[in-house]
C-alpha atoms as a PDB file:
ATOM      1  CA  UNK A   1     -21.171  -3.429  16.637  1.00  0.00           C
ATOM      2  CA  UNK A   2     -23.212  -5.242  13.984  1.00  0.00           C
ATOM      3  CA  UNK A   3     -21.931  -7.241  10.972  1.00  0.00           C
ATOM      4  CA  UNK A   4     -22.950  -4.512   8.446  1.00  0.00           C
ATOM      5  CA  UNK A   5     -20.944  -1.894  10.332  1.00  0.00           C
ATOM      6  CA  UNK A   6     -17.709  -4.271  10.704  1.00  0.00           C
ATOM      7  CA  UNK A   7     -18.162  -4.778   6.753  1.00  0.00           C
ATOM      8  CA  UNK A   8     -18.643  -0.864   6.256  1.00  0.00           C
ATOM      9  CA  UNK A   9     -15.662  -0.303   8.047  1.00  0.00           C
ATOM     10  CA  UNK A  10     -13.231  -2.866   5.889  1.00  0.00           C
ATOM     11  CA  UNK A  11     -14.857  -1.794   2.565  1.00  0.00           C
ATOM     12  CA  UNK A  12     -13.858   1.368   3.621  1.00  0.00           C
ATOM     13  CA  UNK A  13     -10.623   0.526   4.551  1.00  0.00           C
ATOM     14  CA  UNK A  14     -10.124  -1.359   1.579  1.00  0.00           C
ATOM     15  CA  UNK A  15     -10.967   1.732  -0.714  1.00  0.00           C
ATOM     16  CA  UNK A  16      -8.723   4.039   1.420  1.00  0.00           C
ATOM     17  CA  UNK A  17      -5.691   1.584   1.920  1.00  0.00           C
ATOM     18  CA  UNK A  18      -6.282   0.756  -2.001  1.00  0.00           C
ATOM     19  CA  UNK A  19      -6.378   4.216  -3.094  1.00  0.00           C
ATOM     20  CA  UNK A  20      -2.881   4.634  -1.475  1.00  0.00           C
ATOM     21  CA  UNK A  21      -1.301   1.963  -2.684  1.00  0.00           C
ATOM     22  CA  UNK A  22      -2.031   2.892  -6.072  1.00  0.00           C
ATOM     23  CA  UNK A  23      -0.917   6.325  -5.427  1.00  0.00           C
ATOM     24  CA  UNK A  24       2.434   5.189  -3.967  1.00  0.00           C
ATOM     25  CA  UNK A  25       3.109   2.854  -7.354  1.00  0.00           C
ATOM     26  CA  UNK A  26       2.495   5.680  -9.543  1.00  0.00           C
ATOM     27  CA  UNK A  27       4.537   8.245  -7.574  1.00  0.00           C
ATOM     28  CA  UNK A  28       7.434   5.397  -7.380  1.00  0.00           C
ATOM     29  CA  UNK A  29       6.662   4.741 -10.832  1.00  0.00           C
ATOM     30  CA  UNK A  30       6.738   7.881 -12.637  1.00  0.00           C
ATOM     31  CA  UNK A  31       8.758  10.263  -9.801  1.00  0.00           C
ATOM     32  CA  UNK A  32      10.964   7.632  -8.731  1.00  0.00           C
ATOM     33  CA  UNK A  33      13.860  10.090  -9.568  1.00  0.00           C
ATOM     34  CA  UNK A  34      12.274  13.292  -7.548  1.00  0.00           C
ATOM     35  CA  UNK A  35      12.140  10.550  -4.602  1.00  0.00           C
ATOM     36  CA  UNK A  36      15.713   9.734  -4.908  1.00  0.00           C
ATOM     37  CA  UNK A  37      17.220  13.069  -5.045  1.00  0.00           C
ATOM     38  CA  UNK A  38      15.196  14.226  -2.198  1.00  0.00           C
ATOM     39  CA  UNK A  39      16.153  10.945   0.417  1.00  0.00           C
ATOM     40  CA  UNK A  40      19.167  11.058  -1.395  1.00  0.00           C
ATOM     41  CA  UNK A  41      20.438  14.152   0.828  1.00  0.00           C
ATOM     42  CA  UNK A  42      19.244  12.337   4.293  1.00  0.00           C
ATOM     43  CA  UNK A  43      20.790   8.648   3.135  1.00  0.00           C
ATOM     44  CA  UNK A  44      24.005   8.134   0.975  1.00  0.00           C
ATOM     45  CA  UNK A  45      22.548   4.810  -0.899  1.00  0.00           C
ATOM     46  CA  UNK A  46      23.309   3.975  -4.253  1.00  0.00           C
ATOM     47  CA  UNK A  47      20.355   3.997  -6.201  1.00  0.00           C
ATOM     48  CA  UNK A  48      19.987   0.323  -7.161  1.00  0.00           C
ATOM     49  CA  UNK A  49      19.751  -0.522  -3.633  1.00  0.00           C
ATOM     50  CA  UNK A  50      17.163   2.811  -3.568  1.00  0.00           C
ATOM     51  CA  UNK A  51      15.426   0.470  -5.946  1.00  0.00           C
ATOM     52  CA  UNK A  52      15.300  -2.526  -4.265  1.00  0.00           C
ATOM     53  CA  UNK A  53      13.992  -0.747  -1.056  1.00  0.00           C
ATOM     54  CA  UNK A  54      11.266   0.876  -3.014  1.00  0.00           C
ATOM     55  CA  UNK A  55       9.797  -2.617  -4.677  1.00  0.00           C
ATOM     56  CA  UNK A  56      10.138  -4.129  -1.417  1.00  0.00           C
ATOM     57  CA  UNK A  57       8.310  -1.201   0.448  1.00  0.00           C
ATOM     58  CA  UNK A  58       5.405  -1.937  -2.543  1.00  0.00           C
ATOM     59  CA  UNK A  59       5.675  -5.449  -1.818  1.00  0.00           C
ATOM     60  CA  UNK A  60       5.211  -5.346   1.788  1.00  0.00           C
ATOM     61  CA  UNK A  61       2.408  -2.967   1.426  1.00  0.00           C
ATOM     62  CA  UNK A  62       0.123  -4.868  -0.921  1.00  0.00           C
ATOM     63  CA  UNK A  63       0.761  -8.026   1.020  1.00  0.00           C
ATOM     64  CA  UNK A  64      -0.186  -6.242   4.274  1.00  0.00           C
ATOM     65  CA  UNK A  65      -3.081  -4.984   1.802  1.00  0.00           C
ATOM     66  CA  UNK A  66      -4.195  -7.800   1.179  1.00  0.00           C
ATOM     67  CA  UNK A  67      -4.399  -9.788   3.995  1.00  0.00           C
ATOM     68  CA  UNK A  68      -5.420  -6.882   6.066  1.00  0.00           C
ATOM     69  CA  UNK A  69      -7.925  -5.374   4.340  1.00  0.00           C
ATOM     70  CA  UNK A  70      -9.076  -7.086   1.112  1.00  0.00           C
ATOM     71  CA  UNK A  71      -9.291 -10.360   2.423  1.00  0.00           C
ATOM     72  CA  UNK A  72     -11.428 -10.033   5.786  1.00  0.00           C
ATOM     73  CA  UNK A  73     -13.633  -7.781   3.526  1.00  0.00           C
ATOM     74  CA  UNK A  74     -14.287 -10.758   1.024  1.00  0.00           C
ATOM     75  CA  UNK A  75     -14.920 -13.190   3.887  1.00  0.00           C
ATOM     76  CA  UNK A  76     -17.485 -10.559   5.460  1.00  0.00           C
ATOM     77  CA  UNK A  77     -19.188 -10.688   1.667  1.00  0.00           C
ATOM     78  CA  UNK A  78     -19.124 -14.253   1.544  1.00  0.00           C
ATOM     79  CA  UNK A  79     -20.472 -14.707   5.006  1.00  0.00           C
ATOM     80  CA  UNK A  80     -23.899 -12.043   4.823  1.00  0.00           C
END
């Protein structure tokens, strides 16, 4: 596998994984209600803890983002 490949494949991965975590803020953002209602019936949570777990589920994510995906593909920039 050469370096151009292993930099294809994270700037790939880095549009893919971004894509989705944009997706997932606007869909918490703007259908954070529909969301609720339909967990709501599987898990009796209150919805400020519903809350909580959804802006830690966005945190996690665009720390595992970053350092999974942005960051190696920077580094592979830097280094060719």
């Amino acid at each position: 596998m050469t370096l151009a490949n292993v930099q294809a494949f994270f700037m790939w991965c880095t549009i893919i994984d971004g894509g989705l975590l944009v997706f997932s803020a606007l869909i918490c953002g703007f259908a954070g209600d529909w969301i609720y209602r339909m967990h709501g019936s599987l898990f009796s949570l209150p919805r400020d803890s519903f809350n909580v777990v959804l802006y830690a589920f966005l945190g996690v994510f665009k720390i595992l983002f970053l350092v999974f995906n942005l960051i190696p593909y920077l580094a592979l920039l830097i280094v060719t």
